[in-house]
Protein backbone atom coordinates (compact mmCIF):
# COMPACT_ATOMS: atom_id res chain seq x y z
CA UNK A 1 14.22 31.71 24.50
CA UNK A 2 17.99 32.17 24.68
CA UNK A 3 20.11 29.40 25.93
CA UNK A 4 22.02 29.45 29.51
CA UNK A 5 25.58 29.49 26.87
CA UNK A 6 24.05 32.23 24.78
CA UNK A 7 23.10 34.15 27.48
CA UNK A 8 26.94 33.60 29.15
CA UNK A 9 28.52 34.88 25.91
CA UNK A 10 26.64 37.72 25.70
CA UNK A 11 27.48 38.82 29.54
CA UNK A 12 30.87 38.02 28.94
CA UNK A 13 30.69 34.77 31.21
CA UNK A 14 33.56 32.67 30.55
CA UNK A 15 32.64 28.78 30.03
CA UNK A 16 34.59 26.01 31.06
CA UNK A 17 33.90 22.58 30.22
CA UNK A 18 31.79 21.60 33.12
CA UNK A 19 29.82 25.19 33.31
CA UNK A 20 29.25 24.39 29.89
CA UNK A 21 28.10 21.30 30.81
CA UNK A 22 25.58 22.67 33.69
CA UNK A 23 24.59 25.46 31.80
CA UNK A 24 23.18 23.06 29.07
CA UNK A 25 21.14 20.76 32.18
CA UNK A 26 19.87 23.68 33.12
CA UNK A 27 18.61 25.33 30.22
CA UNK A 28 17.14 21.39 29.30
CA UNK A 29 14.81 21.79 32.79
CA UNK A 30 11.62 22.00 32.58
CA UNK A 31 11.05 22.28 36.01
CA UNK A 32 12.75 24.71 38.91
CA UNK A 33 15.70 22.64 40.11
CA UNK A 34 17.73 22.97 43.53
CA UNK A 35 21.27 22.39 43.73
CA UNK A 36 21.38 18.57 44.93
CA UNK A 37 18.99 17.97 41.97
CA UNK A 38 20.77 19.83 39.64
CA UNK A 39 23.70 17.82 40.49
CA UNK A 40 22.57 15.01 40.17
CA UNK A 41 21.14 15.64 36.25
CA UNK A 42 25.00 16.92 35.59
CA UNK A 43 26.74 14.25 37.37
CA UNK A 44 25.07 11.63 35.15
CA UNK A 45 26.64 13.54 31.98
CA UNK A 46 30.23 14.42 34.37
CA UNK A 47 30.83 12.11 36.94
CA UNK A 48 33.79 14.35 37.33
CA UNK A 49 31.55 17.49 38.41
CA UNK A 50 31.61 18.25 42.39
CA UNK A 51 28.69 19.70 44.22
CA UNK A 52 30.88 22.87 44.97
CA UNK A 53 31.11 23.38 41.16
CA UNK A 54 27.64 23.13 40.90
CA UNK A 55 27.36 25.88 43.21
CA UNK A 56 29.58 27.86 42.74
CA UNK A 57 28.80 28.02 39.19
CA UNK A 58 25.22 28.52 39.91
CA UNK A 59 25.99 31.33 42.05
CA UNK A 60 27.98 32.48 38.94
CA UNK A 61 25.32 32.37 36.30
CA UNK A 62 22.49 34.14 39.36
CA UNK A 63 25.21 37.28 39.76
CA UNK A 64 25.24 37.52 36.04
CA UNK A 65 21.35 37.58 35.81
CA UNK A 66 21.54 34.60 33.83
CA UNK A 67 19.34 32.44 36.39
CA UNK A 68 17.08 33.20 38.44
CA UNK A 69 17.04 32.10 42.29
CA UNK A 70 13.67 31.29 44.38
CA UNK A 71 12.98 30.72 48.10
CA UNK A 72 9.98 29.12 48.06
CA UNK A 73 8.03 28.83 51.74
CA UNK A 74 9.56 25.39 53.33
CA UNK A 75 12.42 24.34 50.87
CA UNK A 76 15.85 24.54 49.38
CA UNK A 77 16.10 27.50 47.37
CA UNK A 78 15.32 26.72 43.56
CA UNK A 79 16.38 27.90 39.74
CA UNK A 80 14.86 28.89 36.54
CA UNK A 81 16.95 30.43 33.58
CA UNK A 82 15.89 34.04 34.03
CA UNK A 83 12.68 34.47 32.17
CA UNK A 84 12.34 36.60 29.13
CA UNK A 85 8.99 37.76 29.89
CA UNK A 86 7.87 37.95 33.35
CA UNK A 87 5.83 35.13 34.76
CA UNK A 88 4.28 34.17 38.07
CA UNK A 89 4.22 31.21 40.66
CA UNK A 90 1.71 28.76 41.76
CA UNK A 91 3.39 26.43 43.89
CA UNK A 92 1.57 22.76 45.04
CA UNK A 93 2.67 22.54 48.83
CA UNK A 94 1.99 18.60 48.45
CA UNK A 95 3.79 17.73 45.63
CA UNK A 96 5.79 20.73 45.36
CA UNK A 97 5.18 21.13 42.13
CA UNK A 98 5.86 24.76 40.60
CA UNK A 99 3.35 25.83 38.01
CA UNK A 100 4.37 28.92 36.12
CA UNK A 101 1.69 31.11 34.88
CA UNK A 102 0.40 34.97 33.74
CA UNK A 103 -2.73 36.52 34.74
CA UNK A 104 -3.40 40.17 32.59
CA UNK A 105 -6.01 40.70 35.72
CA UNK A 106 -3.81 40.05 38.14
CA UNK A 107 -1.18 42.21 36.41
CA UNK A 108 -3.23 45.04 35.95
CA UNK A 109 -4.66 44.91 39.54
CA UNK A 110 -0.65 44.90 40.98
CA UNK A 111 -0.67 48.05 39.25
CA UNK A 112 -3.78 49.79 39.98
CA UNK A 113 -2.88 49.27 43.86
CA UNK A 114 0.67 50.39 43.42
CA UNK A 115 -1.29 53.74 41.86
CA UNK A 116 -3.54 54.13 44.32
CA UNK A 117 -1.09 53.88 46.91
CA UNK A 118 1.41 56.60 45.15
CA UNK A 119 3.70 54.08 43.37
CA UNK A 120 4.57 53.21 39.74
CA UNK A 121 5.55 49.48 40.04
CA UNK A 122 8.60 49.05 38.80
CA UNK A 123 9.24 44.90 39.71
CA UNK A 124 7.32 42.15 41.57
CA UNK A 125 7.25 38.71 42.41
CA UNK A 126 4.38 36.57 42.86
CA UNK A 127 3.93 33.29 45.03
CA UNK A 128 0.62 31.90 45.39
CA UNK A 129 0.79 28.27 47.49
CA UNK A 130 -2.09 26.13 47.20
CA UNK A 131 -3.26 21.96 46.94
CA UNK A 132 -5.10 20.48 44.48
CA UNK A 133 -9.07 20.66 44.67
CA UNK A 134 -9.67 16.76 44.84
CA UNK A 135 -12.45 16.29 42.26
């Protein structure tokens, strides 16, 4: 996978220090990080880096297609550098944990209904919400 800087250079995004800076957090996550918490990973690098920065520049890099914004059900929207191949959502309403996956059957089904309906799918987005099965 490209990196958040690659991706910049190759849209033509111009890179200051501290979008340099928050492009590299970001492409570091391994996890789908809101704006406060995203701040708070860059400010321990740049205590010099505002919150408005961090959104603005976020905001930046999401216009450019270079991440990827999600409203998940019940909290602050969320970011993932945007994915190379596509890749669903199974989100842990307790923990709020975000667990990325791809199902071929699921993927197949999306289109057989889209078919059978008229429609060639062309995009989609899939959020499945669930809790853990205590064992």
């Amino acid at each position: 996978m490209n990196s958040i800087e690659e991706k910049c250079k190759k849209k033509g995004v111009r890179l200051t220090e501290q979008r340099k800076i928050i492009a590299e957090v970001m492409s570091e996550s391994k996890d789908h990080p809101d704006v406060d918490e995203l701040h708070k990973r860059v400010s321990s690098v740049d205590k010099k880096i505002s919150i408005a920065t961090v959104y603005r520049t976020v905001k930046l890099f999401e216009e450019a297609g270079i991440l990827e914004k999600h409203e998940f059900k019940g909290g602050k929207a969320r970011y993932e550098q945007s994915p190379d191949e596509h890749h669903d959502h199974l989100i842990d309403i307790n923990s709020g944990e975000i667990i990325e996956f791809v199902d071929k059957d699921i993927e197949k089904l999306q289109n057989e209904v889209a078919k059978k309906l008229g429609y060639k799918l062309v995009d989609h987005k899939l959020e499945l919400y669930g809790s853990k099965i205590k064992k």
